[in-house]
Protein backbone atom coordinates (compact mmCIF):
# COMPACT_ATOMS: atom_id res chain seq x y z
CA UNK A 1 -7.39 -4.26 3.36
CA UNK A 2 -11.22 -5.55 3.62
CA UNK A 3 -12.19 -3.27 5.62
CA UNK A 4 -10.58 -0.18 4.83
CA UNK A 5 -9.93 -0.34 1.43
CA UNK A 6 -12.53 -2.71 -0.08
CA UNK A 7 -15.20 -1.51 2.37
CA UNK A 8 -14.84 1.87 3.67
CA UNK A 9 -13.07 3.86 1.07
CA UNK A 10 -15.03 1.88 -1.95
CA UNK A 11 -18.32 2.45 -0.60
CA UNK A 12 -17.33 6.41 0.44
CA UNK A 13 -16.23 6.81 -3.34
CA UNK A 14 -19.36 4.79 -4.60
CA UNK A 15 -21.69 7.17 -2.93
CA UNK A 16 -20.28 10.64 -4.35
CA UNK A 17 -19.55 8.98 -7.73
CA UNK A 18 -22.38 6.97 -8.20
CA UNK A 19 -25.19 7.91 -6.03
CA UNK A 20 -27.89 10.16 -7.51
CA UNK A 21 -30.19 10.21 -4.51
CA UNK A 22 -27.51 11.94 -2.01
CA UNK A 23 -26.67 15.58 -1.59
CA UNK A 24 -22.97 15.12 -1.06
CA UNK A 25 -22.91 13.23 -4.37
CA UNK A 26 -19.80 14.65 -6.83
CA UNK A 27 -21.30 16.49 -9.23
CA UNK A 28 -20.02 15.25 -13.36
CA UNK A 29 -17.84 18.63 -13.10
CA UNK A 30 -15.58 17.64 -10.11
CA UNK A 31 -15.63 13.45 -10.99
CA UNK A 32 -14.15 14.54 -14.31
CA UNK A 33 -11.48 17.24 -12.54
CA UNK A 34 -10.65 14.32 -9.70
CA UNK A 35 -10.34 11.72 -12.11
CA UNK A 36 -7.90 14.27 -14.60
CA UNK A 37 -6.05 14.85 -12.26
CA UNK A 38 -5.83 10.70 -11.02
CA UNK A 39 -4.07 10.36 -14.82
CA UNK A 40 -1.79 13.22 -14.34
CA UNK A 41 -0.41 12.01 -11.41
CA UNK A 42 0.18 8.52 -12.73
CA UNK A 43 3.10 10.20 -14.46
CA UNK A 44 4.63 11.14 -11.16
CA UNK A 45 3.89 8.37 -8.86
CA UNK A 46 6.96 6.56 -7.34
CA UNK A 47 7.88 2.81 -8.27
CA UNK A 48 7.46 1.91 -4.80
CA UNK A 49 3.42 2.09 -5.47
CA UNK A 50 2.79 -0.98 -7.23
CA UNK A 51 -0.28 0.31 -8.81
CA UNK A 52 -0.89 3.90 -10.40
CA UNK A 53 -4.19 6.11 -10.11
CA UNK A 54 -7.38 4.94 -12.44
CA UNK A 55 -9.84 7.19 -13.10
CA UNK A 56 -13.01 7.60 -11.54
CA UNK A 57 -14.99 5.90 -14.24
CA UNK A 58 -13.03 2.50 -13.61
CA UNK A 59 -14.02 2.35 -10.03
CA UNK A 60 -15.07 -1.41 -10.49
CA UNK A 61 -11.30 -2.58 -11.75
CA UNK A 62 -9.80 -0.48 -8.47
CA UNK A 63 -8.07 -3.27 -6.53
CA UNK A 64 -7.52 -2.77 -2.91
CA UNK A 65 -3.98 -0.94 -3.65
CA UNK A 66 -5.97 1.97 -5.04
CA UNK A 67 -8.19 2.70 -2.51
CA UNK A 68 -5.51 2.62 -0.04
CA UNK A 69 -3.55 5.10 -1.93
CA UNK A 70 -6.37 7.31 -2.77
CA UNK A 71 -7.23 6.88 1.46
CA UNK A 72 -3.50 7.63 2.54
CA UNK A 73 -1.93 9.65 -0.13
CA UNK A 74 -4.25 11.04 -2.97
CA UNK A 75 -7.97 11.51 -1.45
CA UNK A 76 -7.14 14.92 1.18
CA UNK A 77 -5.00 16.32 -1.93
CA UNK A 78 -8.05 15.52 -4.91
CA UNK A 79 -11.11 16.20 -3.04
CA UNK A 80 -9.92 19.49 -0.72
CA UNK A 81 -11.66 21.47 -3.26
CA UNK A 82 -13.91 19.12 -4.93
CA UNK A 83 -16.54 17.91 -2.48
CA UNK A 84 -18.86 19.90 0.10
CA UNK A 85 -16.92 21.07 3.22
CA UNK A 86 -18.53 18.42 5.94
CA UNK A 87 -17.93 15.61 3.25
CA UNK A 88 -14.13 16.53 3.08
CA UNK A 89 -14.32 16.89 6.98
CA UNK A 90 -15.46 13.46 7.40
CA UNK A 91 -13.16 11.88 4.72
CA UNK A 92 -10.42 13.69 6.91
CA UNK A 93 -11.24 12.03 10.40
CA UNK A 94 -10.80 8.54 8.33
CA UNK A 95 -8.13 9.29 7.19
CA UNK A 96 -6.14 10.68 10.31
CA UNK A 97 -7.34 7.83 12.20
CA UNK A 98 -6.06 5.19 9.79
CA UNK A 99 -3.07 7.25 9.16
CA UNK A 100 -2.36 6.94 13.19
CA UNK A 101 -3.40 3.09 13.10
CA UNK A 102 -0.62 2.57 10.36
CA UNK A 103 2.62 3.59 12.21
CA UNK A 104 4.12 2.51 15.68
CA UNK A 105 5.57 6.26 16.18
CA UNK A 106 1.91 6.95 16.69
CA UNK A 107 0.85 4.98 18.85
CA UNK A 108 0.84 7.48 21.44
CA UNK A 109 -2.17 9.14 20.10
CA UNK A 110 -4.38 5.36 19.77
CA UNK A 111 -7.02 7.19 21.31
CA UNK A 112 -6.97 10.06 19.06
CA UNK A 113 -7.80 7.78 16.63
CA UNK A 114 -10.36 6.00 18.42
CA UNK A 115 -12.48 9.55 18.94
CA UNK A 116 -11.65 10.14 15.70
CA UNK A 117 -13.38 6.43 14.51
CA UNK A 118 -16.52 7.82 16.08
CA UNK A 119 -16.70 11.08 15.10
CA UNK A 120 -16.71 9.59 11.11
CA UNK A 121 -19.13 6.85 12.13
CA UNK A 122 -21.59 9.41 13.52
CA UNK A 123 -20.61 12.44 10.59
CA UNK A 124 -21.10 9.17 7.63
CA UNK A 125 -24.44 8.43 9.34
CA UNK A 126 -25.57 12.00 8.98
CA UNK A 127 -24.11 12.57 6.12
CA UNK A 128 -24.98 9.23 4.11
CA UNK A 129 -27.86 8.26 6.28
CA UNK A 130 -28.52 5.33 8.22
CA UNK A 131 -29.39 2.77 5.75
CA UNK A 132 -25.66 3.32 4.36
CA UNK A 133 -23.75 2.12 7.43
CA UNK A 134 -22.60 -1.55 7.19
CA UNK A 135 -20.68 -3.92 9.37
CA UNK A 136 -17.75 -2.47 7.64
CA UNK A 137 -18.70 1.14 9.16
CA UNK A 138 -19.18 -0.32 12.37
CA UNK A 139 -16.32 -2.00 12.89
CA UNK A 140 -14.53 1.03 12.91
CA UNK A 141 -15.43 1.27 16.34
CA UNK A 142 -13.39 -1.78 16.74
CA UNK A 143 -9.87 -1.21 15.03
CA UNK A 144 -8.23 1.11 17.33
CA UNK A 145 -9.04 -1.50 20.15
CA UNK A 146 -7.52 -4.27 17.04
CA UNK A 147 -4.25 -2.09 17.02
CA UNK A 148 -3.49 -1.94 20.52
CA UNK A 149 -3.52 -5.56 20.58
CA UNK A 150 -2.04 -6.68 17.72
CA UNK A 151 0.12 -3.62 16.55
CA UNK A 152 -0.08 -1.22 13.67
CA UNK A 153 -2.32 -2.27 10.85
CA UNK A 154 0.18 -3.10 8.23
CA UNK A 155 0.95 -6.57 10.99
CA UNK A 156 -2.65 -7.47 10.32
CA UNK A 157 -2.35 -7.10 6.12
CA UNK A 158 -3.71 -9.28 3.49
CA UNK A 159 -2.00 -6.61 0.86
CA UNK A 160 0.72 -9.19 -0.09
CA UNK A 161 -1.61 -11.54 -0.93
CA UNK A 162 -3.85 -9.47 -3.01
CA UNK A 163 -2.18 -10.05 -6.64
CA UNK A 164 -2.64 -13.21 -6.29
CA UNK A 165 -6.14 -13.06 -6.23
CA UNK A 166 -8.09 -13.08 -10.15
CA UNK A 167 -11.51 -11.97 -9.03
């Protein structure tokens, strides 16, 4: 949850939202397409997701819920179109990796994931530069290793606890 959601996938959003000094920064044209298309699909999104799609522009109420389904679920449909080709490329190795990490059927393909891992790591640093990567993008490195010890990443979940929290 920390370090996917509230790390990795808020920071990735924060630099192509909010980010003027970047080239693969969205450009006022896609955020307002991406973000249309967040409220549309509130009208279709199961009961099972206990939180529906906010637009772009409320990035700073997203709870960790909303980056996880924009990570797993809405980010590969919304931003196929929407964002620079080696952007969406990246985005896409996080999200197959994490999408391996979640589920015991795929366990067989860990280390898929792992290469995967690096291959973002290295693509965000090129991409994002340097002075971008935090602890959170380095401990990517870590998680497949974190998996293999302790199971898939839903064991290891502080999502249960998170309406509970008022900050």
């Amino acid at each position: 949850m920390h370090l996917l959601c509230l790390g990795i996938m808020k920071k990735l959003l924060l630099l192509w939202i909010k980010n003027r000094s970047l080239k693969t920064k969205l450009s006022a044209k896609n955020i307002e397409k991406i973000s249309d298309l967040l409220v549309l699909i509130r009208t279709f999104t199961p009961v099972e997701f206990n939180r529906t799609a906010l637009r772009l522009d409320v990035i700073s109420f997203y709870k960790a819920t909303e980056f996880r389904t924009f990570l797993l679920y809405l980010g590969p449909v919304l931003l196929k179109n929407e964002t620079q080709e080696e952007v969406y490329e990246n985005f896409m190795q996080l999200h197959c990796a994490v999408s391996i990490c979640m589920s015991e059927k795929s366990y067989t393909f860990i280390d898929i994931a792992q290469t995967m891992f690096k291959s973002f790591i290295h693509g965000f640093a090129k991409l994002y530069g340097r002075e971008n990567i935090s602890y959170n993008v380095h401990n990517l490195y870590h998680i497949a290793d974190d998996v293999k010890l302790h199971g898939p990443l839903d064991n290891m979940s502080a999502f249960k606890y998170e309406n509970c929290c008022n900050i």
